[in-house]
N, C-alpha and C. Protein backbone atom coordinates (compact mmCIF):
# COMPACT_ATOMS: atom_id res chain seq x y z
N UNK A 1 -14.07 -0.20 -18.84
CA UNK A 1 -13.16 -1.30 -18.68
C UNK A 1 -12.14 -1.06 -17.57
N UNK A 2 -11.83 -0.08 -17.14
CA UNK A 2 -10.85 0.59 -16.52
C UNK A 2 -11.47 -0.13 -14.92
N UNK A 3 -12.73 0.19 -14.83
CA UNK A 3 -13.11 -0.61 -13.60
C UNK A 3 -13.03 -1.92 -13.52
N UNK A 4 -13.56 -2.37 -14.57
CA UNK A 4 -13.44 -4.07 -14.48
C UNK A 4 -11.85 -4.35 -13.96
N UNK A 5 -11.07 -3.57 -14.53
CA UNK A 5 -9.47 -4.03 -14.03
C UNK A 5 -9.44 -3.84 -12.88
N UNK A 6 -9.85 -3.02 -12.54
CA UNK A 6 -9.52 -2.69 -10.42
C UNK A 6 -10.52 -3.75 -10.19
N UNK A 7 -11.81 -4.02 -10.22
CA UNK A 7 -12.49 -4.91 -9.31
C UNK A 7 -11.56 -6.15 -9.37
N UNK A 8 -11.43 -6.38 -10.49
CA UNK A 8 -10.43 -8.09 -10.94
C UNK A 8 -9.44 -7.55 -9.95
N UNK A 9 -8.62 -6.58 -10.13
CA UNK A 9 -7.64 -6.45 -8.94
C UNK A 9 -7.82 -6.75 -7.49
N UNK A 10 -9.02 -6.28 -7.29
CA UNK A 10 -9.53 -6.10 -5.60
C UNK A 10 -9.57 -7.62 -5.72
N UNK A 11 -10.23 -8.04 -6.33
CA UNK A 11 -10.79 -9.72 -6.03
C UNK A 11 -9.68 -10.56 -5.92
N UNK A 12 -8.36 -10.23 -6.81
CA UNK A 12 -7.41 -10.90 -6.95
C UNK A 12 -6.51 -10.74 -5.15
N UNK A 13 -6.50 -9.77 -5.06
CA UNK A 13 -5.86 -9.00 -3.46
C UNK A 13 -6.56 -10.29 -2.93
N UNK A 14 -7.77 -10.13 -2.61
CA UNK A 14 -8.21 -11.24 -1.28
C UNK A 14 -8.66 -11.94 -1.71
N UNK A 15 -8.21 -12.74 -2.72
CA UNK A 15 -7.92 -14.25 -3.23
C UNK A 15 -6.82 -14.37 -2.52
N UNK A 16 -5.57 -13.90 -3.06
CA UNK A 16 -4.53 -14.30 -2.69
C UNK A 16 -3.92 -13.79 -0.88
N UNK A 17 -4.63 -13.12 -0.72
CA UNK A 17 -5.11 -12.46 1.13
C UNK A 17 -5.76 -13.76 1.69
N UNK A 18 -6.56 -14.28 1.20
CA UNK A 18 -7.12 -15.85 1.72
C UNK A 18 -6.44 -16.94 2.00
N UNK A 19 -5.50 -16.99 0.54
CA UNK A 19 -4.79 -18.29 0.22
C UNK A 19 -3.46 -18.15 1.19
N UNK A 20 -2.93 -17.01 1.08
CA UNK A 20 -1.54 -16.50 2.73
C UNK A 20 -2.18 -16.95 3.86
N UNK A 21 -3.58 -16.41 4.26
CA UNK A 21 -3.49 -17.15 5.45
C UNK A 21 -3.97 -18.30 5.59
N UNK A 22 -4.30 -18.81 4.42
CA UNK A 22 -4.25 -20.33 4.83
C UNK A 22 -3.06 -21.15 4.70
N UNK A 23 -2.07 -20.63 4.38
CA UNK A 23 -0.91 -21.26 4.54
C UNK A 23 -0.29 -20.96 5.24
N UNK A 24 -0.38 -19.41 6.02
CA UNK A 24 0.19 -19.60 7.73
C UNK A 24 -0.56 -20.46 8.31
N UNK A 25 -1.71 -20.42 8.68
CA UNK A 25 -2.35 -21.75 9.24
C UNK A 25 -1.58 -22.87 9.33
N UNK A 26 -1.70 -23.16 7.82
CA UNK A 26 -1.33 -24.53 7.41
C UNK A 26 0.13 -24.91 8.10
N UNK A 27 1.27 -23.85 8.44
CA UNK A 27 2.39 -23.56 8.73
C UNK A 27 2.46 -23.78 10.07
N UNK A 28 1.87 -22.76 10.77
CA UNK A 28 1.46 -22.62 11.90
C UNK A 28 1.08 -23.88 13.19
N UNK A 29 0.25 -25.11 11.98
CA UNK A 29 0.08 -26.09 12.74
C UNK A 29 1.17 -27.48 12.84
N UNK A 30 2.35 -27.37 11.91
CA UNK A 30 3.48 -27.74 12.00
C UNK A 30 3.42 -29.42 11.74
N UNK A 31 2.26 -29.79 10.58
CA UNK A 31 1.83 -31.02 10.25
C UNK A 31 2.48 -31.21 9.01
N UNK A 32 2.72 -30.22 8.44
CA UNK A 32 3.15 -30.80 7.01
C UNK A 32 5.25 -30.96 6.87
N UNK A 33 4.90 -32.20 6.28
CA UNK A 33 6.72 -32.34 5.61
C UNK A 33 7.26 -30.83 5.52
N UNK A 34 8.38 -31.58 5.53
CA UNK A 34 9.66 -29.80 5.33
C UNK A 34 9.33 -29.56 3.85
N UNK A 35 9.20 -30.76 2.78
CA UNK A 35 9.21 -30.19 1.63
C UNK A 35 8.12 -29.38 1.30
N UNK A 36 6.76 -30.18 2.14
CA UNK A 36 5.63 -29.10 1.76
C UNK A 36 5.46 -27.71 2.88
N UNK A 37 6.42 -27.80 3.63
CA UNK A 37 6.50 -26.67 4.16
C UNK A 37 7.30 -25.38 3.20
N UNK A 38 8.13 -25.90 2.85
CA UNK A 38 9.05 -25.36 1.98
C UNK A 38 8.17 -24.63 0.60
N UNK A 39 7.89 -25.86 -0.02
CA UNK A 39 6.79 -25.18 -1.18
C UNK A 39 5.84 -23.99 -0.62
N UNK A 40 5.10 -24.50 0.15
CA UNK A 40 4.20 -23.52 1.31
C UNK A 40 4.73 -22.27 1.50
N UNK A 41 5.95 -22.12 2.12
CA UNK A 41 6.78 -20.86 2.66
C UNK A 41 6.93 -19.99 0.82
N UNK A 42 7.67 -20.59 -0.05
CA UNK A 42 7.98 -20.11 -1.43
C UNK A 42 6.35 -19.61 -1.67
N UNK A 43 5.43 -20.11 -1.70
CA UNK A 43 3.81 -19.75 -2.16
C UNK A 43 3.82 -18.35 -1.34
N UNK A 44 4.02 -18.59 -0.30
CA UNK A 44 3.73 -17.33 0.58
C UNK A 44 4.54 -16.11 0.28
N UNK A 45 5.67 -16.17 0.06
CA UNK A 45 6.58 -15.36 -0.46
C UNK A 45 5.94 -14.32 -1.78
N UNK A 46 5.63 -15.71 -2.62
CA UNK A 46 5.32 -14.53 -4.03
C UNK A 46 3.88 -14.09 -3.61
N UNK A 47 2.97 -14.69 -2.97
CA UNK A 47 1.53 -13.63 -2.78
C UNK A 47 2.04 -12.56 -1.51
N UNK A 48 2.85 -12.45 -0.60
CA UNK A 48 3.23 -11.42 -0.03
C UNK A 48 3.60 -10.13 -0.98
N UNK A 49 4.43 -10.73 -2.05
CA UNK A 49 4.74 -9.64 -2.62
C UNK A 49 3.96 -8.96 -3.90
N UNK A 50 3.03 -9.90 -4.06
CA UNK A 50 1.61 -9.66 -4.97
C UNK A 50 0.75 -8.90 -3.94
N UNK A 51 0.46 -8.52 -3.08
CA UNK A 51 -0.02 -8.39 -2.03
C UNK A 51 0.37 -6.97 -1.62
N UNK A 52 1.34 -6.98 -1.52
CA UNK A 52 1.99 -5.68 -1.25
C UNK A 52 2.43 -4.47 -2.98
N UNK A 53 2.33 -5.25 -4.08
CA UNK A 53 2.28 -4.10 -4.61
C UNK A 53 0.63 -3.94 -4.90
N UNK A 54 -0.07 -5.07 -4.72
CA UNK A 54 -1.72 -4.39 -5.21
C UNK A 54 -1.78 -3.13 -4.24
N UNK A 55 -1.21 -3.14 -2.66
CA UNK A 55 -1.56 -2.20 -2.05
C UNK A 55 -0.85 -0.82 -2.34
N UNK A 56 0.72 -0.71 -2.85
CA UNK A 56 0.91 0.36 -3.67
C UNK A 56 0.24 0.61 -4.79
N UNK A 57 -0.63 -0.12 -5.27
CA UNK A 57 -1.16 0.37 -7.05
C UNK A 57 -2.51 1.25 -5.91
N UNK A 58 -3.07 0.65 -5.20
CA UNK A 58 -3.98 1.14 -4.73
C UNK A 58 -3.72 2.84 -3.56
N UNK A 59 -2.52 2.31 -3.19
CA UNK A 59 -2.61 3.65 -2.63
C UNK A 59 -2.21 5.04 -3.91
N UNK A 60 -1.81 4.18 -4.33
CA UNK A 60 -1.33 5.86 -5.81
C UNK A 60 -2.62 5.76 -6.00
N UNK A 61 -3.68 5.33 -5.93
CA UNK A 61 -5.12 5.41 -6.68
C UNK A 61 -5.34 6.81 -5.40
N UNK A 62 -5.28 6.51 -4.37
CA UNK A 62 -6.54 7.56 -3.77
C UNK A 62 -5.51 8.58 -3.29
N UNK A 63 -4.19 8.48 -3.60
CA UNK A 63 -3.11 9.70 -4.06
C UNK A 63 -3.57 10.84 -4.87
N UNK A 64 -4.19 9.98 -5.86
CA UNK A 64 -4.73 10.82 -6.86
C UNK A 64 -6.03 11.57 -6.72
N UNK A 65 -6.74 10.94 -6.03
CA UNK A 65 -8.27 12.10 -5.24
C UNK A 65 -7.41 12.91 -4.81
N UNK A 66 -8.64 14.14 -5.31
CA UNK A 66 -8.40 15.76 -4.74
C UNK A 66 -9.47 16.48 -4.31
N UNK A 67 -9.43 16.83 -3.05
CA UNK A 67 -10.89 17.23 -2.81
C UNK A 67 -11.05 18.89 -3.61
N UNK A 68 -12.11 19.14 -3.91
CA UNK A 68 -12.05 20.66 -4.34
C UNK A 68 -12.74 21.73 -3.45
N UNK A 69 -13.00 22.61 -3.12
CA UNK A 69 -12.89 23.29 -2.28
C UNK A 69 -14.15 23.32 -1.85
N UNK A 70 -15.29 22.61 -2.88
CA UNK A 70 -16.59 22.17 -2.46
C UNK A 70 -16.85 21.22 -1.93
N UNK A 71 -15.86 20.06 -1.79
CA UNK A 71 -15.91 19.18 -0.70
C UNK A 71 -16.25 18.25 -1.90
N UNK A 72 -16.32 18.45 -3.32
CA UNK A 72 -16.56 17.19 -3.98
C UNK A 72 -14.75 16.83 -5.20
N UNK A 73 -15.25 15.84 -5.18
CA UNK A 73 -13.55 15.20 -5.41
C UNK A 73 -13.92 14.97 -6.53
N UNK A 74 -12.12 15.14 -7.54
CA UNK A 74 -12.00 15.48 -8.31
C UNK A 74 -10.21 14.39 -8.64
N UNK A 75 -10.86 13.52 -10.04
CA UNK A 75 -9.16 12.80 -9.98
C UNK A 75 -8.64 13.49 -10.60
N UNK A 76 -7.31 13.17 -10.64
CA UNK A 76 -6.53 13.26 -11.66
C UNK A 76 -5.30 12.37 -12.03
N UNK A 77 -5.00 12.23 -13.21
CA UNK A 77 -4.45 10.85 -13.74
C UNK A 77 -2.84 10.99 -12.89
N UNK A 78 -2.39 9.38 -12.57
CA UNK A 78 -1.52 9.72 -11.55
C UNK A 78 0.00 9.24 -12.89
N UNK A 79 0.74 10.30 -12.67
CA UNK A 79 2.29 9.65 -12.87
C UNK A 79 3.36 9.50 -12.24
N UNK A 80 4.23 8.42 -12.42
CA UNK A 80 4.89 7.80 -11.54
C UNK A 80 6.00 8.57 -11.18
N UNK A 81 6.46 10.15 -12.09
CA UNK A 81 7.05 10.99 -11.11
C UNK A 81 6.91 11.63 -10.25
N UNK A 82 5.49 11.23 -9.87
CA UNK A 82 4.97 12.03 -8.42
C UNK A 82 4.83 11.45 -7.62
N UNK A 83 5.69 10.17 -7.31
CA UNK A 83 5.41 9.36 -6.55
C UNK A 83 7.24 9.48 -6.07
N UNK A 84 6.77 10.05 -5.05
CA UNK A 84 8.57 10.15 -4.38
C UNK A 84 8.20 10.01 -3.07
């Protein structure tokens, strides 16, 4: 199950990686009302920042690979006091 949550994660990342740039686009081409620009800009805001922590959850992920001295990798479970 632990995977099913990261793939749903990954998928969720560039869902919402899709839907940002289609609303710079959408931005970009300077057709829409202020209000739906406005809504637009607020949309963009919260998947920026959905966006940016999937990419911290993901970088503590391969934080946690360790190579072993055989060249084959080895996790280990990550906690958030090792993240400084």
């Amino acid at each position: 199950m632990a995977g099913e949550k990261s793939t749903t994660s990954i998928a969720d990342f560039e869902k919402s990686l899709d839907e940002l740039e289609k609303l710079v686009r959408d931005l970009e081409q300077g057709e829409l009302s202020l209000e739906q620009s406005l809504t637009a800009f607020e949309r963009g805001v919260k998947l920026t920042r959905e966006c940016q922590q999937a990419l911290r959850t993901a970088e503590q992920r391969v934080e946690q690979l360790v190579e072993n001295s055989d060249g084959t990798l080895q996790t280990r479970p990550f906690t958030p006091d090792e993240s400084a």
